[in-house]
Protein backbone atom coordinates (compact mmCIF):
# COMPACT_ATOMS: atom_id res chain seq x y z
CA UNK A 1 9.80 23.05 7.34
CA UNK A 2 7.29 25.49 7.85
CA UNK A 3 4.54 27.18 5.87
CA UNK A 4 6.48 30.22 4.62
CA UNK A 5 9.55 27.95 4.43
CA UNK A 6 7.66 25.93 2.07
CA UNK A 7 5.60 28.65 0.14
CA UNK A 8 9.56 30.31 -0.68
CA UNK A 9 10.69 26.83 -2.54
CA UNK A 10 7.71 26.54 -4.34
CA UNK A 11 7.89 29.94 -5.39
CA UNK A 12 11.47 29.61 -6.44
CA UNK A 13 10.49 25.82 -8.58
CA UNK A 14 7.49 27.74 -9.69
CA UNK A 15 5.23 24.84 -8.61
CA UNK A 16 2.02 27.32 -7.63
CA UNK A 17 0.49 26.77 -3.84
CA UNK A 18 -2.68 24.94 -3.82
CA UNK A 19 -5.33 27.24 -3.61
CA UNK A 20 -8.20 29.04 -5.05
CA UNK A 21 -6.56 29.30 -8.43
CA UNK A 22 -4.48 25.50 -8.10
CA UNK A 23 -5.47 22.74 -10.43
CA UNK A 24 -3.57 19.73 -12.79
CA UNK A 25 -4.58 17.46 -15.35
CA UNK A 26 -4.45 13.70 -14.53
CA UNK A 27 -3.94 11.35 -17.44
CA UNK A 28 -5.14 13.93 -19.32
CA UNK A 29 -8.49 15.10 -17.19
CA UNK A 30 -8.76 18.36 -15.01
CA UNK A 31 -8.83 17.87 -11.18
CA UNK A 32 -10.09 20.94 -9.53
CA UNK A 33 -9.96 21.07 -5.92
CA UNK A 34 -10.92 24.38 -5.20
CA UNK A 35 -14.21 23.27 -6.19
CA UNK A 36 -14.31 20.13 -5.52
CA UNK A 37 -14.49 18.95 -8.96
CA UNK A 38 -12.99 15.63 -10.77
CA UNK A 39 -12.80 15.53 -14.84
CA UNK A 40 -15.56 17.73 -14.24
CA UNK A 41 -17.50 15.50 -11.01
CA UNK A 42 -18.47 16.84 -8.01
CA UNK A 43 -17.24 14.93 -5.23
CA UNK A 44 -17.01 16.10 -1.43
CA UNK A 45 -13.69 17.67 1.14
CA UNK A 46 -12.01 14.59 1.95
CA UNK A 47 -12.22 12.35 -1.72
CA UNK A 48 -10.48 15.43 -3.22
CA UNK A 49 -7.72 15.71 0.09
CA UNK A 50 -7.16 11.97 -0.65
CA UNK A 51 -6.72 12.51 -4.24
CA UNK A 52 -4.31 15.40 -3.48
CA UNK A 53 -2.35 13.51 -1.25
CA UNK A 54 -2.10 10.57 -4.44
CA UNK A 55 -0.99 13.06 -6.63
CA UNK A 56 1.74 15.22 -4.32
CA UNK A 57 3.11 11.45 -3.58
CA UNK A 58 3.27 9.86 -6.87
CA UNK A 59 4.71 7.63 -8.15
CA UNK A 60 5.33 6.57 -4.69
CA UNK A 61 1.74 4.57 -3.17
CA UNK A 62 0.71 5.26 -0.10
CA UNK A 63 -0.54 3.19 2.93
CA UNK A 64 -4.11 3.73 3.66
CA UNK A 65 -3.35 3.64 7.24
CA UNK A 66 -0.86 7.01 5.86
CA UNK A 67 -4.01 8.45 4.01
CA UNK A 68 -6.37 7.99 7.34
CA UNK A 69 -3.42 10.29 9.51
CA UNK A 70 -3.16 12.91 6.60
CA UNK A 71 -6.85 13.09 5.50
CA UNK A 72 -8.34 12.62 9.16
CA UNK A 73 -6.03 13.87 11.54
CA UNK A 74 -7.17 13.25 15.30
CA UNK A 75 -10.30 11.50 14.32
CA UNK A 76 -10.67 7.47 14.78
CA UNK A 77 -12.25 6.30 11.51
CA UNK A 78 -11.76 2.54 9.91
CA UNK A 79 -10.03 2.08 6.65
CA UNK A 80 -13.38 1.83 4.78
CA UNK A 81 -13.54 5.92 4.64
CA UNK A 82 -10.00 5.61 2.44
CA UNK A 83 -11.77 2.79 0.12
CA UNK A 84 -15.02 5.29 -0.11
CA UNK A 85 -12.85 7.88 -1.11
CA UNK A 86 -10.99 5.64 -3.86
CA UNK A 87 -14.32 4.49 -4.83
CA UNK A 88 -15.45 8.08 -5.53
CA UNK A 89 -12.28 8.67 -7.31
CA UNK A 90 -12.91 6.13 -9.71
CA UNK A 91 -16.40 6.78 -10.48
CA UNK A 92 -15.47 10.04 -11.74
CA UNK A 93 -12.48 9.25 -13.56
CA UNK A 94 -14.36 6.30 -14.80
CA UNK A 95 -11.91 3.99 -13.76
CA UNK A 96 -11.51 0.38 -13.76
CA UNK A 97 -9.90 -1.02 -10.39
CA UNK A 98 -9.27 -4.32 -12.47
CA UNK A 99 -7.77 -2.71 -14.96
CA UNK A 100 -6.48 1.00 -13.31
CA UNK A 101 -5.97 3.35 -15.84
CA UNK A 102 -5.51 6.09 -13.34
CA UNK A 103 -5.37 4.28 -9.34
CA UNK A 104 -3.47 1.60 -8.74
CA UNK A 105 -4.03 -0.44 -5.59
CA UNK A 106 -0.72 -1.87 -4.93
CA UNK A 107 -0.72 -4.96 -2.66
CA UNK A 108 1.01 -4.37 1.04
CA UNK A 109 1.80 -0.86 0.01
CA UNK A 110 -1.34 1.10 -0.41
CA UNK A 111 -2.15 3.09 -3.50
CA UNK A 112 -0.90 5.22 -6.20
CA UNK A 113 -1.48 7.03 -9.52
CA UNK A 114 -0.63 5.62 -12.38
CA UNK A 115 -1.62 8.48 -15.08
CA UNK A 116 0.78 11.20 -15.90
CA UNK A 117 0.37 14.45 -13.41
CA UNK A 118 0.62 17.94 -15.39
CA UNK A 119 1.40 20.80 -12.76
CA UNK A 120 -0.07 24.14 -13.62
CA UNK A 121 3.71 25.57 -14.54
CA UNK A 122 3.54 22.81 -17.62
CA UNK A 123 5.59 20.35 -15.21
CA UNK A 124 4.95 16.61 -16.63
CA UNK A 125 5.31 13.93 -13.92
CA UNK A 126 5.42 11.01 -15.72
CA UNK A 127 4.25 7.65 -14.56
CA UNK A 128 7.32 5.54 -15.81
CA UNK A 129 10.19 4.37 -13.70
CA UNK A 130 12.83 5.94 -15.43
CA UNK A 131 11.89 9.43 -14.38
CA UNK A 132 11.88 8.70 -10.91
CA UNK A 133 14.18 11.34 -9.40
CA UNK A 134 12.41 14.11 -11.10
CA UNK A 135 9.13 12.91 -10.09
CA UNK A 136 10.57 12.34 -6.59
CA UNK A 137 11.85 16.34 -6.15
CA UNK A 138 8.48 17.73 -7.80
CA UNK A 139 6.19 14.86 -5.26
CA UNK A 140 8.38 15.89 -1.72
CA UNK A 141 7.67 20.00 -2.44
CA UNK A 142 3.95 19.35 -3.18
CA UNK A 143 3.46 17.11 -0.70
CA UNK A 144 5.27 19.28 2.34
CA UNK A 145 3.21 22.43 0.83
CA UNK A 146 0.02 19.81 1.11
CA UNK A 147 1.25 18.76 4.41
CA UNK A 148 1.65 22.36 5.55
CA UNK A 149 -1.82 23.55 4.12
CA UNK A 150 -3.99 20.68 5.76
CA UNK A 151 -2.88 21.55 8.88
CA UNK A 152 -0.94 18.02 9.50
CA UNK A 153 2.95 17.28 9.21
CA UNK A 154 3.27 14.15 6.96
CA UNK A 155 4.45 11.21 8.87
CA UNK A 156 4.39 8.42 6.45
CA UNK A 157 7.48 9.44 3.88
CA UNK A 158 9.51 7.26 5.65
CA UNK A 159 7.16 4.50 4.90
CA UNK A 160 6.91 5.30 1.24
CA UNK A 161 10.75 5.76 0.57
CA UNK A 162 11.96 2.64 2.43
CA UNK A 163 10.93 -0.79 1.58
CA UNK A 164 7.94 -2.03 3.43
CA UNK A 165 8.41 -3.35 6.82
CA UNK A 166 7.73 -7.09 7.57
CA UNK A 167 3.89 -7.05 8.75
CA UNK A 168 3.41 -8.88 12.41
CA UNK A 169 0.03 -9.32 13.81
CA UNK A 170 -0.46 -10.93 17.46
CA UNK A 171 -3.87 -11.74 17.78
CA UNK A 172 -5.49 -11.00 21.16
CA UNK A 173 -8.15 -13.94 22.61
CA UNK A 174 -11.30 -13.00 21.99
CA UNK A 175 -13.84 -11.90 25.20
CA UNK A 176 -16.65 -13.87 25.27
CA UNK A 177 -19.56 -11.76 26.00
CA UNK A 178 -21.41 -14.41 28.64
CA UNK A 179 -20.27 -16.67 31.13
CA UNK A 180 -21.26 -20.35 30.59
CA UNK A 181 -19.51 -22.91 28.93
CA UNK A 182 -20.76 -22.87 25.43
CA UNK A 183 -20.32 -19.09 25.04
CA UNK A 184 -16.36 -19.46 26.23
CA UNK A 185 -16.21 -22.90 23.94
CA UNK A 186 -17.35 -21.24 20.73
CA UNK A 187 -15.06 -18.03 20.69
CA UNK A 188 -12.35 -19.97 21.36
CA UNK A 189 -13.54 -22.59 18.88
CA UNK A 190 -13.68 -18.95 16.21
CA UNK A 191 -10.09 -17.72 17.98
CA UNK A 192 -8.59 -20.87 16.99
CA UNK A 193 -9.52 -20.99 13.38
CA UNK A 194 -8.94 -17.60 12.64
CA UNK A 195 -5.11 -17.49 14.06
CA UNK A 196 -4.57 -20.76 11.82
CA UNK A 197 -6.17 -18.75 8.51
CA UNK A 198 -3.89 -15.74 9.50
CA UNK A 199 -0.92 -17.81 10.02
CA UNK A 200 -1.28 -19.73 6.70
CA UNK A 201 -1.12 -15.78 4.80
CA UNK A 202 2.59 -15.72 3.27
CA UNK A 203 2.62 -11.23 4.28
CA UNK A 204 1.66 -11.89 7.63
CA UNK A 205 3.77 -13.23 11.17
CA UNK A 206 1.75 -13.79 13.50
CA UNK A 207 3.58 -13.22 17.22
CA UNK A 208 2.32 -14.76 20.57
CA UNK A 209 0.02 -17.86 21.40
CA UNK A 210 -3.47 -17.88 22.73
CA UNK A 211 -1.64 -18.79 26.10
CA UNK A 212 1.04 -16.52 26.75
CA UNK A 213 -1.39 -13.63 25.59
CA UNK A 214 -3.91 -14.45 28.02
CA UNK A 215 -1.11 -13.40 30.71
CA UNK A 216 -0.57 -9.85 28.91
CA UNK A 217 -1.46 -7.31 30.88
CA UNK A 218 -2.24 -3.49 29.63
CA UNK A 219 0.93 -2.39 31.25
CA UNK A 220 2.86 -5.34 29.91
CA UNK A 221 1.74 -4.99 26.09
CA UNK A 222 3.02 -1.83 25.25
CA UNK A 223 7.01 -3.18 26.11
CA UNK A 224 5.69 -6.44 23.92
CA UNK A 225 5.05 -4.59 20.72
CA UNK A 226 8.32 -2.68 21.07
CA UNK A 227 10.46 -5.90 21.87
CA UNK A 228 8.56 -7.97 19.25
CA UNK A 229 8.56 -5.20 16.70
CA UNK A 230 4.40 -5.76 16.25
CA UNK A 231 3.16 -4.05 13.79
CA UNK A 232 -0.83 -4.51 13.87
CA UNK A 233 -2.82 -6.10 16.70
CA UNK A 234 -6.88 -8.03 16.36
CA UNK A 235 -9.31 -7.84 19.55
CA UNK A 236 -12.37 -9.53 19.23
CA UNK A 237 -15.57 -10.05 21.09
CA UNK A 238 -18.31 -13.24 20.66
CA UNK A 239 -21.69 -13.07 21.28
CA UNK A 240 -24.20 -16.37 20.73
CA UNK A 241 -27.93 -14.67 19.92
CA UNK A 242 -31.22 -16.09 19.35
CA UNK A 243 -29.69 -19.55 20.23
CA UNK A 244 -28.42 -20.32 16.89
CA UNK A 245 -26.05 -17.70 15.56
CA UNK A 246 -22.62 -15.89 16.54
CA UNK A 247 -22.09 -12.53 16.36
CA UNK A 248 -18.63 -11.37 16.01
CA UNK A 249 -17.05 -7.91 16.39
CA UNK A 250 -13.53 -7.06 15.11
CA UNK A 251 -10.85 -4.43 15.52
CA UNK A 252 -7.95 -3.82 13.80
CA UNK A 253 -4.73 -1.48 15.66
CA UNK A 254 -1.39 0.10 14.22
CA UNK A 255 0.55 -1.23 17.44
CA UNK A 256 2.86 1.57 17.50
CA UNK A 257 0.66 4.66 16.89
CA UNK A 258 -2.63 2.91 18.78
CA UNK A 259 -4.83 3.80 15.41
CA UNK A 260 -7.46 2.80 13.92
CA UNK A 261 -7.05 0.72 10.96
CA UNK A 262 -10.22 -1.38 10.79
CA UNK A 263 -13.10 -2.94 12.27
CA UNK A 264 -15.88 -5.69 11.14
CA UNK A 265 -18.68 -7.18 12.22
CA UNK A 266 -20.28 -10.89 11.40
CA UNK A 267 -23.27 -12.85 11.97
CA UNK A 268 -23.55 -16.44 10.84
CA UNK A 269 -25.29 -19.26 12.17
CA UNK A 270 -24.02 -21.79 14.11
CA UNK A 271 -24.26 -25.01 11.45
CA UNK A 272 -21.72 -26.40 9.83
CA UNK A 273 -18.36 -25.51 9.54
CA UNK A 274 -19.19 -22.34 10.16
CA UNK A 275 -15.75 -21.24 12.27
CA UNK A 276 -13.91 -21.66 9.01
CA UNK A 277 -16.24 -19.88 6.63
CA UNK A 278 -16.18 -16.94 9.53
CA UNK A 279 -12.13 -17.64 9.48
CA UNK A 280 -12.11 -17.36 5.67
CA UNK A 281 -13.75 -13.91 5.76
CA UNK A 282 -11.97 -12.21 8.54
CA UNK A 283 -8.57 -13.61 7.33
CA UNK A 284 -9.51 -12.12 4.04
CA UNK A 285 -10.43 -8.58 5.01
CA UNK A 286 -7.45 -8.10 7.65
CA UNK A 287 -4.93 -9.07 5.41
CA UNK A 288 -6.26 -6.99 2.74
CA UNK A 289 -6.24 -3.76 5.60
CA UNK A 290 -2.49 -4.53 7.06
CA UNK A 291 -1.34 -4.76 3.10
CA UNK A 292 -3.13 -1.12 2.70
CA UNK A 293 -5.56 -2.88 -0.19
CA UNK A 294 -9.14 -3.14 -0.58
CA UNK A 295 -11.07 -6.33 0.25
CA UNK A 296 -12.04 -9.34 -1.71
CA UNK A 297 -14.72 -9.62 0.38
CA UNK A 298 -17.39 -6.42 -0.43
CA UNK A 299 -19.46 -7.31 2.91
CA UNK A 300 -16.19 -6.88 5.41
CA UNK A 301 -16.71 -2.88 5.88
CA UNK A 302 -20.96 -3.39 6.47
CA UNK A 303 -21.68 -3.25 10.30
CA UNK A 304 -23.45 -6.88 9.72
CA UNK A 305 -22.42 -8.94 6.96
CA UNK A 306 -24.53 -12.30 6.54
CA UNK A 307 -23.86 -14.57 4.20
C-alpha cells in the first residue's frame, strides 16, 4: 500500500497522520514525537521511532531484530541500540523493567506495551486480551502509515501475527587468531564449552557439529541455512594476549536476511575454569538476543567486559 493509499484509510478511520500536530497518551502520559518529547522528557530521533513502532504494533511485541530493520534501515548496528532505546523509554516513563507498568519485554518475542494507547480521535486501545481485534485493525493502519512515513516497508508482521518460529543456531568454529598449538587448543577448548551451554538452553537447536562445519564452504552455507531452516548463526575469533588471558570476539547473524543481531567481546584470564565462566556469559547474552530480550548479563553489550 502506498503513502496516499494509506493517508485515504486513515482519513476515512479518522486516525490523524503522524506529524507535526500527532501525539497520544500512554497509560495515561503524553508522548510527543514531533518534539521529541516523553511524559514531558526529551529523548533523541530513534528512542521516539522505536516507541512509535511499540505503540502502532500493540498489543502485538515485537522482535528487536524487527525494531533494528524498521528503526535503522540499511545500517548494521547490534541489538544493544534497541535495549538503549528501551532504556531511554523507561527512564522517562519511569518505568520498572521488573515490574513494567508500561514495556513489557516478552521472552523469545521481543517487546510490547502494556499501558492503554489513546489516539488523538479519542480511540482507546486497550491493553487486555479481549479487545484484541479492535486493537489489531487500529495497530495494522498506524503501523503501515508509520511504515510508509519512515521511509521503510514493515517486514516483520508476519512474525508478530504467527506464532514464533522454532529458533536454530549452528555455531561456526571459532578462528584462532595465531598459529601454534596452544592458540588452536584453547579456542577450541572455548568452542567446545560454549556449543554444550547453548545446547543445554530449552529455546534453542543447535544444527551442525564442529566437524561437518569445518567442511562448509561460503558457497555451500547459504543452501545449508535454507535446507536446515537456520535461523541465527555465531562466528567467533580467539586471541591469547599478554600470556595469560583470552580475548574473545562474538557475532551474532539472522541467517536468512545476513543482519546484524549482536556482537560481544570478552577478556578473562586463563585460570581456572575459565572456558565455562566465558561459556556461561556468552550462552547467556545470545540466548537473550535470538529470544529478542535484554541480557542478564549488563557487561555483554561493553566492547570489553572483565569480570
Amino acid at each position: 500500500m502506498g503513502s496516499q493509499a494509506v493517508a485515504d484509510v486513515l482519513e476515512r478511520s479518522g486516525q490523524k497522520i503522524p506529524g507535526t500536530e500527532w501525539s497520544f497518551r500512554l497509560g495515561g502520559k503524553p508522548i510527543q514525537p514531533d518534539a521529541n518529547l516523553i511524559d514531558g522528557h526529551r529523548v533523541d530521533g530513534k528512542t521516539i521511532d522505536v516507541l512509535l513502532t511499540l505503540a502502532a504494533a500493540a498489543p502485538h511485541p515485537v522482535p528487536a531484530t524487527v525494531l533494528m530493520n524498521k528503526v535503522w534501515p540499511n545500517v548494521v548496528v547490534g541489538d544493544n541500540v534497541v535495549h538503549q532505546a528501551m532504556t531511554n523509554i523507561r527512564k522517562a516513563l519511569k518505568d520498572d523493567v521488573r515490574k513494567p507498568l508500561f514495556v513489557e519485554t516478552v521472552p523469545r518475542k521481543g517487546y510490547r506495551l502494556v499501558a492503554d494507547i489513546e489516539w488523538p480521535d479519542d480511540t482507546v486501545v486497550v491493553a487486555e486480551p479481549q479487545h484484541r481485534s479492535r486493537k489489531l485493525a487500529y495497530a495494522m493502519i498506524a503501523f503501515l502509515a508509520i511504515g510508509s512515513l519512515l521511509g521503510a516497508a514493515y517486514v516483520g508482521v508476519p512474525s508478530i501475527l504467527n506464532q514464533p518460529i522454532e529458533l536454530k543456531l549452528t555455531v561456526m568454529p571459532f578462528v584462532p587468531v595465531g598459529v601454534n598449538q596452544q592458540q588452536r587448543y584453547v579456542s577450541q577448548s572455548i568452542y567446545d564449552e560454549v556449543v554444550a551451554n547453548l545446547s543445554n538452553r530449552d529455546t534453542i537447536t543447535l544444527v551442525g557439529s564442529r566437524a561437518s562445519l569445518a567442511e562448509i564452504t561460503d558457497e555451500k552455507l547459504p543452501l545449508m541455512i535454507k535446507r536446515l531452516g537456520i535461523t541465527h548463526i555465531l562466528e567467533g575469533s580467539t586471541r591469547i594476549v599478554d600470556g595469560d588471558k583470552v580475548r574473545i570476539n562474538l557475532r551474532l547473524l539472522n541467517a536468512e536476511q545476513e543482519t546484524h543481531v549482536w556482537s560481544g567481546s570478552y577478556e578473562l584470564a586463563t585460570r581456572g575454569n575459565f572456558e565455562r565462566t566465558l561459556a556461561d556469559r556468552v550462552g547467556n547474552a545470545v540466548a537473550a538476543a535470538m529470544e529478542g530480550r535484554e541480557s542478564d548479563d549488563i557487561d555483554a553489550y561493553d566492547p570489553f567486559a572483565r569480570p
